[in-house]
PDB file of N, CA and C in Angstrom:
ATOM      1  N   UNK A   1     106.586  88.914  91.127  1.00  0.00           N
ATOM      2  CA  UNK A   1     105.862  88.213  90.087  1.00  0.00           C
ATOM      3  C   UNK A   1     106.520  86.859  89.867  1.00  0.00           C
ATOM      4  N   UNK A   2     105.681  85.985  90.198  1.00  0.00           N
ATOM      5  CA  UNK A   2     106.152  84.492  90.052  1.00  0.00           C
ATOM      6  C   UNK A   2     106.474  83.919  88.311  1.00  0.00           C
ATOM      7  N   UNK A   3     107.855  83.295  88.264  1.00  0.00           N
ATOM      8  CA  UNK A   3     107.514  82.817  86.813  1.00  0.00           C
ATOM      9  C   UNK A   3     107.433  83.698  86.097  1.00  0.00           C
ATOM     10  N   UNK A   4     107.851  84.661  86.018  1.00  0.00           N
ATOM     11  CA  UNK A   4     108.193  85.877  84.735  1.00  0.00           C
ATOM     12  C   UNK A   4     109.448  86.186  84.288  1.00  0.00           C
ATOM     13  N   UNK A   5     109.429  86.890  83.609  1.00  0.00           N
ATOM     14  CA  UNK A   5     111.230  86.996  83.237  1.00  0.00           C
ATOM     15  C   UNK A   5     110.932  88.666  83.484  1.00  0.00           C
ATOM     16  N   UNK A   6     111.743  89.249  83.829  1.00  0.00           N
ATOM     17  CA  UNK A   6     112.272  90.925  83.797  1.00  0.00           C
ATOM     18  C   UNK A   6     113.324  91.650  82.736  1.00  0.00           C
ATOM     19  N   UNK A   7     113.127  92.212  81.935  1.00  0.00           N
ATOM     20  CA  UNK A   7     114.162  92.976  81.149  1.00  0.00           C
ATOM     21  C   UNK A   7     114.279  94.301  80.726  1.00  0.00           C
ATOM     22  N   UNK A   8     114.639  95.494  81.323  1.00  0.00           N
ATOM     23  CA  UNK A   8     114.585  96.682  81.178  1.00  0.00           C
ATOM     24  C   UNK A   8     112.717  97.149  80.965  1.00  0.00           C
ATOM     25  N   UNK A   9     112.309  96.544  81.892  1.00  0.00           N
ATOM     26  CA  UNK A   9     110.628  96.857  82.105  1.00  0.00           C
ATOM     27  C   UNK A   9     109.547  96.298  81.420  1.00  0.00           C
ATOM     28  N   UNK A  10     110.223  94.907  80.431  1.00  0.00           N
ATOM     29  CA  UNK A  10     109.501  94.177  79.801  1.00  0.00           C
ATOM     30  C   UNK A  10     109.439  92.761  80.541  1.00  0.00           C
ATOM     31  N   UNK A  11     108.043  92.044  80.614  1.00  0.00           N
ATOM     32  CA  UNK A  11     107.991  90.856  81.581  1.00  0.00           C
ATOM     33  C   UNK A  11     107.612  90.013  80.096  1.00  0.00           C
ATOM     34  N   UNK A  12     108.242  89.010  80.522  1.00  0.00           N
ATOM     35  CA  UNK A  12     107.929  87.761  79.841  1.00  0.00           C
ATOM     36  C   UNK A  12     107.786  86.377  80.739  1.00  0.00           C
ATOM     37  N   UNK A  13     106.764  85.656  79.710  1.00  0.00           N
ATOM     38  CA  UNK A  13     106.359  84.271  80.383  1.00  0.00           C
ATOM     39  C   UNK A  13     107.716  83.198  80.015  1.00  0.00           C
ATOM     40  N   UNK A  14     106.992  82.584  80.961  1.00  0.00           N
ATOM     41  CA  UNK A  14     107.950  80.887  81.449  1.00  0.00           C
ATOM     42  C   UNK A  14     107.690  79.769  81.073  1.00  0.00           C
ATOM     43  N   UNK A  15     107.832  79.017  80.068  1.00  0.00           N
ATOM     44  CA  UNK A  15     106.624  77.959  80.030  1.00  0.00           C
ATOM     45  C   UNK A  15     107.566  76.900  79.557  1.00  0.00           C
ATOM     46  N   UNK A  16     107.042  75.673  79.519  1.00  0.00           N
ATOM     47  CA  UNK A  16     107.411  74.350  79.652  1.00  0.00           C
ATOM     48  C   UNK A  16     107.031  73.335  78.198  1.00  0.00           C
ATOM     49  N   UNK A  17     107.524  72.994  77.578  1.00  0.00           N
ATOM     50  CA  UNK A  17     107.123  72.034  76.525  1.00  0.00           C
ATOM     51  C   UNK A  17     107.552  70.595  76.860  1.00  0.00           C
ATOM     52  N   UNK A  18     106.650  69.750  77.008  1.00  0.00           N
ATOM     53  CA  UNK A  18     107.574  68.096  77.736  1.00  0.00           C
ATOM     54  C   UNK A  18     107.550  67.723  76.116  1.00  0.00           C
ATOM     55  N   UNK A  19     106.636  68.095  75.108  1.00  0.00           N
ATOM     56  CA  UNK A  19     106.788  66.898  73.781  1.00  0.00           C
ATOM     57  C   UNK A  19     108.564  67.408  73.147  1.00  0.00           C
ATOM     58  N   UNK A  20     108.807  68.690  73.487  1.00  0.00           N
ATOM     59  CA  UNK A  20     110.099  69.217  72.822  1.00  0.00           C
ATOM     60  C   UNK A  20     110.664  68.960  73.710  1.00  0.00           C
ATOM     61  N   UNK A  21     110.720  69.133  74.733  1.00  0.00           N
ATOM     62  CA  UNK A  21     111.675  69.196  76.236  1.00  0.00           C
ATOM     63  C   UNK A  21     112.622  70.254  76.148  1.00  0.00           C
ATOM     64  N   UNK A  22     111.562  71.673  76.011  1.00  0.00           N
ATOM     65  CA  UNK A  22     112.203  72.977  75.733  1.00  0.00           C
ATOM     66  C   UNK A  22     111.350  73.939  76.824  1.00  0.00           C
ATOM     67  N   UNK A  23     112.641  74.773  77.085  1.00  0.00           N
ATOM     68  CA  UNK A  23     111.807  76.074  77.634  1.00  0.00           C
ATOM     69  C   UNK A  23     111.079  77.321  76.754  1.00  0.00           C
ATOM     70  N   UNK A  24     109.728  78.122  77.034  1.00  0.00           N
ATOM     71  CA  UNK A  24     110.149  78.803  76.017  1.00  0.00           C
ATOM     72  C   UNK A  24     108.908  80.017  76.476  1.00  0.00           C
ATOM     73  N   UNK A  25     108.524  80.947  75.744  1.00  0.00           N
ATOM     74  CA  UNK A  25     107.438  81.820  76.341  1.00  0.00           C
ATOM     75  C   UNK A  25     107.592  83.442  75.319  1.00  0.00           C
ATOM     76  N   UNK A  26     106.471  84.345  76.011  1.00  0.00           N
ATOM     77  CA  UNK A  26     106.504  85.140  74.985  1.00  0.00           C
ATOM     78  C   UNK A  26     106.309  86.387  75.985  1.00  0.00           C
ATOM     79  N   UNK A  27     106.950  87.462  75.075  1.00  0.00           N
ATOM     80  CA  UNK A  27     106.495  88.883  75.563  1.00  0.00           C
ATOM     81  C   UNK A  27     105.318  89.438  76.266  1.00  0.00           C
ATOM     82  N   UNK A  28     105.320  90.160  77.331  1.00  0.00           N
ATOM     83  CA  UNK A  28     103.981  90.421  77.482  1.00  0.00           C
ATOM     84  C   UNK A  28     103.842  92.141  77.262  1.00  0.00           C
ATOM     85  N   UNK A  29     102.539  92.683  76.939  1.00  0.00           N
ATOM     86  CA  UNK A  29     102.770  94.198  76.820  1.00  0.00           C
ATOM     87  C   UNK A  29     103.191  95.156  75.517  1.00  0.00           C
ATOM     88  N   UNK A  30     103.846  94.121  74.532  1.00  0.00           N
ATOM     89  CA  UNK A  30     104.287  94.734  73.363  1.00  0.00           C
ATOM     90  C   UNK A  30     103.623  94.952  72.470  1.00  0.00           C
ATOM     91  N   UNK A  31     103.855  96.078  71.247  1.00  0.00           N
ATOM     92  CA  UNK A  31     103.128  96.339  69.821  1.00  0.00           C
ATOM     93  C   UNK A  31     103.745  94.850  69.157  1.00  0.00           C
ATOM     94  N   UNK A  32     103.152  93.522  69.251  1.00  0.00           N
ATOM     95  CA  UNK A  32     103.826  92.608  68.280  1.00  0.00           C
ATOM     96  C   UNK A  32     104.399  91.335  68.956  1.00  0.00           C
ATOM     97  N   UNK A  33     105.066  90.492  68.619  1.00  0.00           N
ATOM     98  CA  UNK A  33     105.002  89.447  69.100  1.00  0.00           C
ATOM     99  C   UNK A  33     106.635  89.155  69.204  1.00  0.00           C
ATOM    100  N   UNK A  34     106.879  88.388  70.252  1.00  0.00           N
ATOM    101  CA  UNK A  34     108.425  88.121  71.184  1.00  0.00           C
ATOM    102  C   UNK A  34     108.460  87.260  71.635  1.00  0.00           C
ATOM    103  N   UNK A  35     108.715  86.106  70.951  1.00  0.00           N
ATOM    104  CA  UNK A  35     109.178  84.634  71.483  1.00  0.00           C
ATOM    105  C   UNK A  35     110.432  84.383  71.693  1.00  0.00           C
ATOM    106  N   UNK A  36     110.682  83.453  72.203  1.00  0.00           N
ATOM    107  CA  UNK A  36     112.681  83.132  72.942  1.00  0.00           C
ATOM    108  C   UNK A  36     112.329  81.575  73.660  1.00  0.00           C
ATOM    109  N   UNK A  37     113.045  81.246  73.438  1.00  0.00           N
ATOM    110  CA  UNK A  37     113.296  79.709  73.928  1.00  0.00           C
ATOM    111  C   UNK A  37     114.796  79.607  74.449  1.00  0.00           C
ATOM    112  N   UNK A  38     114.879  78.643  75.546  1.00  0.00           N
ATOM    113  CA  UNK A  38     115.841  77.675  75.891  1.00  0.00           C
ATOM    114  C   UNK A  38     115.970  76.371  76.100  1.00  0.00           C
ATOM    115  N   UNK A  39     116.936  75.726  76.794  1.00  0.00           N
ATOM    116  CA  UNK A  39     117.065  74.027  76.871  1.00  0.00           C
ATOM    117  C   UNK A  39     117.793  74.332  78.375  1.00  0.00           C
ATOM    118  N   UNK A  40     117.263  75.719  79.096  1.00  0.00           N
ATOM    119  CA  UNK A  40     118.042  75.796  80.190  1.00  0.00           C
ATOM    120  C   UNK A  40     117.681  76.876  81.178  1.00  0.00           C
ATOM    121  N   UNK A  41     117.554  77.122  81.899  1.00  0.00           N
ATOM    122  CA  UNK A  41     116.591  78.834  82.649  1.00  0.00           C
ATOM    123  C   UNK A  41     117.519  79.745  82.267  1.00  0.00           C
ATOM    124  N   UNK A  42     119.221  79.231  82.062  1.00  0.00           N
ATOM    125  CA  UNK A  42     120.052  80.476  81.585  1.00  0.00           C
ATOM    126  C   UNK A  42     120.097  80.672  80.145  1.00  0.00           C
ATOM    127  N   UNK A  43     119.760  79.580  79.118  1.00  0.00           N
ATOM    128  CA  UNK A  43     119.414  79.835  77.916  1.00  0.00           C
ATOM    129  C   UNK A  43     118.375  80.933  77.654  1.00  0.00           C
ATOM    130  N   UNK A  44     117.353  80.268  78.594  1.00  0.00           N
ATOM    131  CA  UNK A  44     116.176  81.314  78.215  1.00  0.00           C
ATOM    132  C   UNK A  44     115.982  82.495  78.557  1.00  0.00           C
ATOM    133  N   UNK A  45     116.653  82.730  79.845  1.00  0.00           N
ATOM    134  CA  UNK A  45     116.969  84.307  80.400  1.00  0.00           C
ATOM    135  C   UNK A  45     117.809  84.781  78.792  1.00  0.00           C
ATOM    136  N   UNK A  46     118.753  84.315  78.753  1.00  0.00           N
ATOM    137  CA  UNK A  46     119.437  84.966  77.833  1.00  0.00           C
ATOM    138  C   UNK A  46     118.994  85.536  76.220  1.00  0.00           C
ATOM    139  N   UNK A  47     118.394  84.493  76.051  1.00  0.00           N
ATOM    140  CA  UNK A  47     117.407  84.807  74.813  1.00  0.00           C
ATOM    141  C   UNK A  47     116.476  85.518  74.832  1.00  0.00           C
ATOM    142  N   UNK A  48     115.823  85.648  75.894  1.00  0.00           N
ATOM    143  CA  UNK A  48     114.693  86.718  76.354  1.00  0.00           C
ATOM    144  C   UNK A  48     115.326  88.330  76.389  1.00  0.00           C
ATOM    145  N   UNK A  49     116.359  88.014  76.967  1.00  0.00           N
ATOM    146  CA  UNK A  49     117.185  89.574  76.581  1.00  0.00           C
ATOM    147  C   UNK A  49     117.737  90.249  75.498  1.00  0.00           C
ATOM    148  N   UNK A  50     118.275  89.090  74.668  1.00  0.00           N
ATOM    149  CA  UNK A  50     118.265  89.549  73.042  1.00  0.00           C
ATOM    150  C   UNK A  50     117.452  89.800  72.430  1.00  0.00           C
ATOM    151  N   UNK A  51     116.214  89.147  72.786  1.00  0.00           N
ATOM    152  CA  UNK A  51     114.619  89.357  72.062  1.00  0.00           C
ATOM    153  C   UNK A  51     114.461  90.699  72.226  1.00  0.00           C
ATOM    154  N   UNK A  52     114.166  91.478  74.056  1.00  0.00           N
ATOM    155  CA  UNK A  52     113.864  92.360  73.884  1.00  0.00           C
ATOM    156  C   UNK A  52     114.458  93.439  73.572  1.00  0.00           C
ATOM    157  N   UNK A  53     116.089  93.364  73.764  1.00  0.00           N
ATOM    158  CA  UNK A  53     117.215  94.783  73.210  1.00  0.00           C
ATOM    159  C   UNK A  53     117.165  94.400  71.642  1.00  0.00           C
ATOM    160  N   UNK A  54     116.761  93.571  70.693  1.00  0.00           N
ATOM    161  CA  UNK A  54     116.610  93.611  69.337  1.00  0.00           C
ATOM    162  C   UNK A  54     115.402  94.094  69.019  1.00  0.00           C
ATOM    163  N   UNK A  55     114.256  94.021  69.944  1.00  0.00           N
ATOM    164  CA  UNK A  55     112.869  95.007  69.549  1.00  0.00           C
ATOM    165  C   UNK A  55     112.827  96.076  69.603  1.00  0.00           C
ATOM    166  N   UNK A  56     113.737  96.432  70.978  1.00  0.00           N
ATOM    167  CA  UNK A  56     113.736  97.944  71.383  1.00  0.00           C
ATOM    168  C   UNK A  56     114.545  98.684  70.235  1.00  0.00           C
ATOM    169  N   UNK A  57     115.541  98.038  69.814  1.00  0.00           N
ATOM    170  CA  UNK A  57     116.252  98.457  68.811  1.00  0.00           C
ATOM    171  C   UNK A  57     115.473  98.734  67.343  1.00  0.00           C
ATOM    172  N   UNK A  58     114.710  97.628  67.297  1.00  0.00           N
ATOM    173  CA  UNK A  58     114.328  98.400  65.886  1.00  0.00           C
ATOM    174  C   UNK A  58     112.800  98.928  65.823  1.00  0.00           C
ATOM    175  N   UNK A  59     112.258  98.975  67.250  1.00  0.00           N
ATOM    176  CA  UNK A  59     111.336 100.288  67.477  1.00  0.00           C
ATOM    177  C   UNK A  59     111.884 101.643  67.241  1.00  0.00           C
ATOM    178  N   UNK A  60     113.188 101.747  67.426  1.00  0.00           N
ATOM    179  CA  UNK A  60     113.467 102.968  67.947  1.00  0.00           C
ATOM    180  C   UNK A  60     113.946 103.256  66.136  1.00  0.00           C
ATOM    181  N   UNK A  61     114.408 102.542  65.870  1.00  0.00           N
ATOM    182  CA  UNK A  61     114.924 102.097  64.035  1.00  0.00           C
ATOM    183  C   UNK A  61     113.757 102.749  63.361  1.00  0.00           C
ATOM    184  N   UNK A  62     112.517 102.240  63.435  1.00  0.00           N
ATOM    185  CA  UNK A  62     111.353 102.365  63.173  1.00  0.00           C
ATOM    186  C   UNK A  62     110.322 103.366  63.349  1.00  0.00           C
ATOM    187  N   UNK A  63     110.539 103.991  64.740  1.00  0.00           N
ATOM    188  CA  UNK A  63     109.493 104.746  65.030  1.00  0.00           C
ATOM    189  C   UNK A  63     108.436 104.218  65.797  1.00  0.00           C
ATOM    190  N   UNK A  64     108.506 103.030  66.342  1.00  0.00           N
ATOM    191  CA  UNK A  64     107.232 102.471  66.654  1.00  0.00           C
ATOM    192  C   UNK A  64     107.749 102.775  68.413  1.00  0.00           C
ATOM    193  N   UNK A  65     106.430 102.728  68.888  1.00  0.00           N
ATOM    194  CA  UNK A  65     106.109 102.632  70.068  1.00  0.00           C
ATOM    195  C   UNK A  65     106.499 101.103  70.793  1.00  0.00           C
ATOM    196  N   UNK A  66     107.188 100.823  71.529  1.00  0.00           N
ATOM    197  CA  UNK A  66     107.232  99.659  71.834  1.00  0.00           C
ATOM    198  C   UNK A  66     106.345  98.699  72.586  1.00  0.00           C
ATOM    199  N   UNK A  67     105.543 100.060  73.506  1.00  0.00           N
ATOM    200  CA  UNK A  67     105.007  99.327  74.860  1.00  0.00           C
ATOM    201  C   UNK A  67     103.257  99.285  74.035  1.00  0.00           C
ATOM    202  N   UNK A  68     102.220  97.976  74.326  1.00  0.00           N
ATOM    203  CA  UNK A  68     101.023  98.296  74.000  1.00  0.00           C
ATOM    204  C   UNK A  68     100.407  99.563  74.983  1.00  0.00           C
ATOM    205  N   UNK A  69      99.380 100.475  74.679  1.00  0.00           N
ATOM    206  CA  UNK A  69      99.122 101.029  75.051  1.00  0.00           C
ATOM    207  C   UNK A  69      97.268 100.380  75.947  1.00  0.00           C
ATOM    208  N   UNK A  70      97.372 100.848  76.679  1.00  0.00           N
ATOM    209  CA  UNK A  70      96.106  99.961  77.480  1.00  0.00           C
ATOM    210  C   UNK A  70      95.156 101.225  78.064  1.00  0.00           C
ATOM    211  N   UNK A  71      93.721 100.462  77.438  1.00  0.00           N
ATOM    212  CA  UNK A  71      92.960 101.750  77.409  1.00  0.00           C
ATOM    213  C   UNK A  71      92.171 102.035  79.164  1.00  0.00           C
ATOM    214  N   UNK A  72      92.389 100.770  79.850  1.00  0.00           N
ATOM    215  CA  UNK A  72      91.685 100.799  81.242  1.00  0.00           C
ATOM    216  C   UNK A  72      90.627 100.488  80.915  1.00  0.00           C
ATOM    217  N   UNK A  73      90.424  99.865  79.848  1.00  0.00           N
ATOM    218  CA  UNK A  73      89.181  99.213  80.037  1.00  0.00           C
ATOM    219  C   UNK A  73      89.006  97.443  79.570  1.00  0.00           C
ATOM    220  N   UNK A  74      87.920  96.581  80.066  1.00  0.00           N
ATOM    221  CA  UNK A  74      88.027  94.924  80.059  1.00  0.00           C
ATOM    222  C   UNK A  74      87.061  94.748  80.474  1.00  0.00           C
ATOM    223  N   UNK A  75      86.516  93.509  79.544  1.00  0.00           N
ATOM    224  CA  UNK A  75      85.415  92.931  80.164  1.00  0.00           C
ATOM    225  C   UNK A  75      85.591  91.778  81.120  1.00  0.00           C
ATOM    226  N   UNK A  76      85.139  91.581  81.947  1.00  0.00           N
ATOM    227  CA  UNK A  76      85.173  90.547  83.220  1.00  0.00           C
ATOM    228  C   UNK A  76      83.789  89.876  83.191  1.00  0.00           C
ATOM    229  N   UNK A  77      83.927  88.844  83.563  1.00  0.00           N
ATOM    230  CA  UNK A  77      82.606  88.425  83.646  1.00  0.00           C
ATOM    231  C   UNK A  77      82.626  87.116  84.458  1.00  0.00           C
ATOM    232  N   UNK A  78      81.987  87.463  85.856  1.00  0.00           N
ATOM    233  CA  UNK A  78      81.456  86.639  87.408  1.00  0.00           C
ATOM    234  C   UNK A  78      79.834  86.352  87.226  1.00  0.00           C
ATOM    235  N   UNK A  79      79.991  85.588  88.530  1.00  0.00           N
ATOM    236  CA  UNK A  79      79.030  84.947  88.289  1.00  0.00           C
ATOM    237  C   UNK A  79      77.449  85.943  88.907  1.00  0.00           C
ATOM    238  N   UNK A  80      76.249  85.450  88.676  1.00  0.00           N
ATOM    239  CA  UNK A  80      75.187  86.499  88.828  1.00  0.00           C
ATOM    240  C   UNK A  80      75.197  87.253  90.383  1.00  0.00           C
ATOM    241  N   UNK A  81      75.808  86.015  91.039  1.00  0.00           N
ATOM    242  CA  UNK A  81      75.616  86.135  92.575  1.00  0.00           C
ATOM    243  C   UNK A  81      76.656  87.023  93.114  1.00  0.00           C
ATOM    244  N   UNK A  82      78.072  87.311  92.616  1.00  0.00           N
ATOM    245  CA  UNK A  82      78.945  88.182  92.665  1.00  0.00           C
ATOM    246  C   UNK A  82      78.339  89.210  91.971  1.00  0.00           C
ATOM    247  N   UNK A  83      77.923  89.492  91.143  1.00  0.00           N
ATOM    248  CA  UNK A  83      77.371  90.509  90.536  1.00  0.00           C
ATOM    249  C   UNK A  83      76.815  91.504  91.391  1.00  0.00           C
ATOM    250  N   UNK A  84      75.682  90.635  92.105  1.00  0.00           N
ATOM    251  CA  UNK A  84      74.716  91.231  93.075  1.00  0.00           C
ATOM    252  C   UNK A  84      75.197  91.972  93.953  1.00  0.00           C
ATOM    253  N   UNK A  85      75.950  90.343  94.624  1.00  0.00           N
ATOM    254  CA  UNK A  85      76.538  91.393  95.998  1.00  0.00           C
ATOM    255  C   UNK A  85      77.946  92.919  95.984  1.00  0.00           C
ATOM    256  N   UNK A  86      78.545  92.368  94.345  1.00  0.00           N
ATOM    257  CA  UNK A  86      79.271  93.952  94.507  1.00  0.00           C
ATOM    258  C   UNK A  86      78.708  95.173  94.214  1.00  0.00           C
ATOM    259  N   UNK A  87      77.142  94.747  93.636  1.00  0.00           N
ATOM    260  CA  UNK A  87      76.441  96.397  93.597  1.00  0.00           C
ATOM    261  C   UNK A  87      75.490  96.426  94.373  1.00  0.00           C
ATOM    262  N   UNK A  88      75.351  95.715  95.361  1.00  0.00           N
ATOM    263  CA  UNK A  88      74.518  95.943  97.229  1.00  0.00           C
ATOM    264  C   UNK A  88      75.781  96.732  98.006  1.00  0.00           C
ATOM    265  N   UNK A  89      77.184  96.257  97.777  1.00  0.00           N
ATOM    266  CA  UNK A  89      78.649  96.507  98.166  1.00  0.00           C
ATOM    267  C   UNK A  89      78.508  98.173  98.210  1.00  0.00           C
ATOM    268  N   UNK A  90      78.456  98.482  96.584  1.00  0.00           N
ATOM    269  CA  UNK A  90      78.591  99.213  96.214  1.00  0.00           C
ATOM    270  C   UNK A  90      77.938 100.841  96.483  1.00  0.00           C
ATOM    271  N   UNK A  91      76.668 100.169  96.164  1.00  0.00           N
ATOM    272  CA  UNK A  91      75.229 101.308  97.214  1.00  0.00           C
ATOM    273  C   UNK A  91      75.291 101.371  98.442  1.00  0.00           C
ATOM    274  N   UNK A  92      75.689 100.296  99.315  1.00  0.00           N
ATOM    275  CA  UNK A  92      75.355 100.497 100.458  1.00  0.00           C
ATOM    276  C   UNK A  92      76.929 101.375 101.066  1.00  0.00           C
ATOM    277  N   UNK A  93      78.048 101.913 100.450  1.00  0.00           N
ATOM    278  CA  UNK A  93      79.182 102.413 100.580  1.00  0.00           C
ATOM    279  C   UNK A  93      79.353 103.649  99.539  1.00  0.00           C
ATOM    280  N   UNK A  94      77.755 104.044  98.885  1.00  0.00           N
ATOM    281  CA  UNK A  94      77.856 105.188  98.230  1.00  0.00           C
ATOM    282  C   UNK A  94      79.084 105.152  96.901  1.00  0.00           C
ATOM    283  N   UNK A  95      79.115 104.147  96.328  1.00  0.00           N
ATOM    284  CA  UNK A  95      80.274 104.523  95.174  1.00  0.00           C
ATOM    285  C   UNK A  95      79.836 103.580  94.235  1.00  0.00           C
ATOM    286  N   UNK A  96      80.648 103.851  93.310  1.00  0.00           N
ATOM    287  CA  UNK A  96      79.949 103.081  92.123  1.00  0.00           C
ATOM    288  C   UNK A  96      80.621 101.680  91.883  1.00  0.00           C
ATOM    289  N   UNK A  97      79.983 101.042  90.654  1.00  0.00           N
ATOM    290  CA  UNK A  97      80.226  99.734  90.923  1.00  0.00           C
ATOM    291  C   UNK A  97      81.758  99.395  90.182  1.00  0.00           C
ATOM    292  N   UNK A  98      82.027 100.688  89.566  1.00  0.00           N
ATOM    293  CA  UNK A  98      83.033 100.608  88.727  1.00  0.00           C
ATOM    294  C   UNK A  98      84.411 100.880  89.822  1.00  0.00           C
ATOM    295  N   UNK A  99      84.305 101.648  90.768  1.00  0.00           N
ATOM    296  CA  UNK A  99      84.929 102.340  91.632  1.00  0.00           C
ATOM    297  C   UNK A  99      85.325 100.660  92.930  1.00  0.00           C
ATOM    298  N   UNK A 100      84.063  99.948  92.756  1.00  0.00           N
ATOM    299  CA  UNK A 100      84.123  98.958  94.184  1.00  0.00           C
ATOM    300  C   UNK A 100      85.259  97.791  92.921  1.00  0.00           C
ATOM    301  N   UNK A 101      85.251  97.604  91.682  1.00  0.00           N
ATOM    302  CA  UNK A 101      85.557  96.945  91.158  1.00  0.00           C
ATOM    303  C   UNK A 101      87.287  96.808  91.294  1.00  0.00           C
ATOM    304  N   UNK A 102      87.483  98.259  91.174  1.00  0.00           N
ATOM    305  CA  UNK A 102      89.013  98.920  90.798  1.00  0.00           C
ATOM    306  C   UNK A 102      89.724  98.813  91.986  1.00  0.00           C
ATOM    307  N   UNK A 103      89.211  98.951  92.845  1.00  0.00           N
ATOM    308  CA  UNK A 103      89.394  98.706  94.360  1.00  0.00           C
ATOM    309  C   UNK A 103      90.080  97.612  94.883  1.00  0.00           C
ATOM    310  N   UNK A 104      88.968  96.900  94.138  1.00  0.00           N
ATOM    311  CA  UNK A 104      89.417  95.275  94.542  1.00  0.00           C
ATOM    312  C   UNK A 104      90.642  94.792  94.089  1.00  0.00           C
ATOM    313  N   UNK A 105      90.563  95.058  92.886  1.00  0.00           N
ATOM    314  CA  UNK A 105      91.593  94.648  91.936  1.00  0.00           C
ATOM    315  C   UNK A 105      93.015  95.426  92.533  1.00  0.00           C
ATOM    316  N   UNK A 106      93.024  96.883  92.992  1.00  0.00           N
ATOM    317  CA  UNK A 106      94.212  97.084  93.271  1.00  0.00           C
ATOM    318  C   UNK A 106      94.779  96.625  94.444  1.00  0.00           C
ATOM    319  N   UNK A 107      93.593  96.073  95.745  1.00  0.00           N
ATOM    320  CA  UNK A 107      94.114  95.421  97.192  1.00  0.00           C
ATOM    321  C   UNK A 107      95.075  94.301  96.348  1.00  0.00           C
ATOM    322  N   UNK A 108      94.324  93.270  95.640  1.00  0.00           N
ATOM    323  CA  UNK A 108      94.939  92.071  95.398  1.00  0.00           C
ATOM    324  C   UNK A 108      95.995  92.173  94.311  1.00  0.00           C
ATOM    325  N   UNK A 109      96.671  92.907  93.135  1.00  0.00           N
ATOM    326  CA  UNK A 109      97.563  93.234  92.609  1.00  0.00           C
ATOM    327  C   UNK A 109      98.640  94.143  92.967  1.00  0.00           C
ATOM    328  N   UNK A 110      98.366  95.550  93.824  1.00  0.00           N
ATOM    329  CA  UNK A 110      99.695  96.247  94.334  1.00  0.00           C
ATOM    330  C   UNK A 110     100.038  95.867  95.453  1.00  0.00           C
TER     331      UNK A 110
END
C-alpha cells in the first residue's frame, strides 16, 4: 500500500499541507477520528503511533470496539455503458451481477 502508514493493523493516510508546510493525515477504519501530524516522515510515523496505542488504550479503558465494523455493502456508481456490459458479462457467464462485481474488485485489490 503506497503512502500509508502501518501500526499494529491500523493504516493511516499521508498527506501534505504547502500553506503550513506540515505533514499530516488521519486514521483509516476506526470508531472515531485520529489525526497526527509532523514537520518530518519520522515525526509523523511517530505521532501516528502514539495516536493509535493512545486509542487502543482507551478503547480497551472504555469498552469500545476499536475497528469500524463494515457491512459489505456500497454504492458505486459507473457509467450506463459499464453497467451494460457487466450484466451481458454477467448472463452470458451464468452469475450474478453482484458476484461479476466482487470479482473484479478482488483481481485488482488482493
Amino acid at each position: 500500500m503506497n503512502n500509508l502508514l502501518e501500526h499494529r493493523g491500523f493504516y493511516g493516510t499521508v498527506e501534505f499541507s504547502a500553506a503550513d508546510n506540515i505533514l499530516f493525515g488521519k486514521a483509516l477504519g476506526i470508531n472515531g477520528l485520529i489525526s497526527y501530524e509532523g514537520k518530518s516522515i519520522e515525526e509523523l510515523k511517530n505521532d501516528f503511533i502514539l495516536a493509535i496505542d493512545d486509542y487502543l488504550e482507551l478503547c480497551e479503558e472504555q469498552g469500545i470496539a476499536p475497528e469500524k465494523i463494515y457491512k459489505g455493502k456500497f454504492n458505486v456508481r459507473v457509467s450506463p455503458e459499464l453497467h451494460k456490459a457487466l450484466v451481458v458479462y454477467s448472463a452470458s457467464h451464468g452469475q450474478t451481477l453482484n458476484y461479476t462485481v466482487e470479482e473484479a474488485l478482488k483481481k485488482y485489490v488482493i
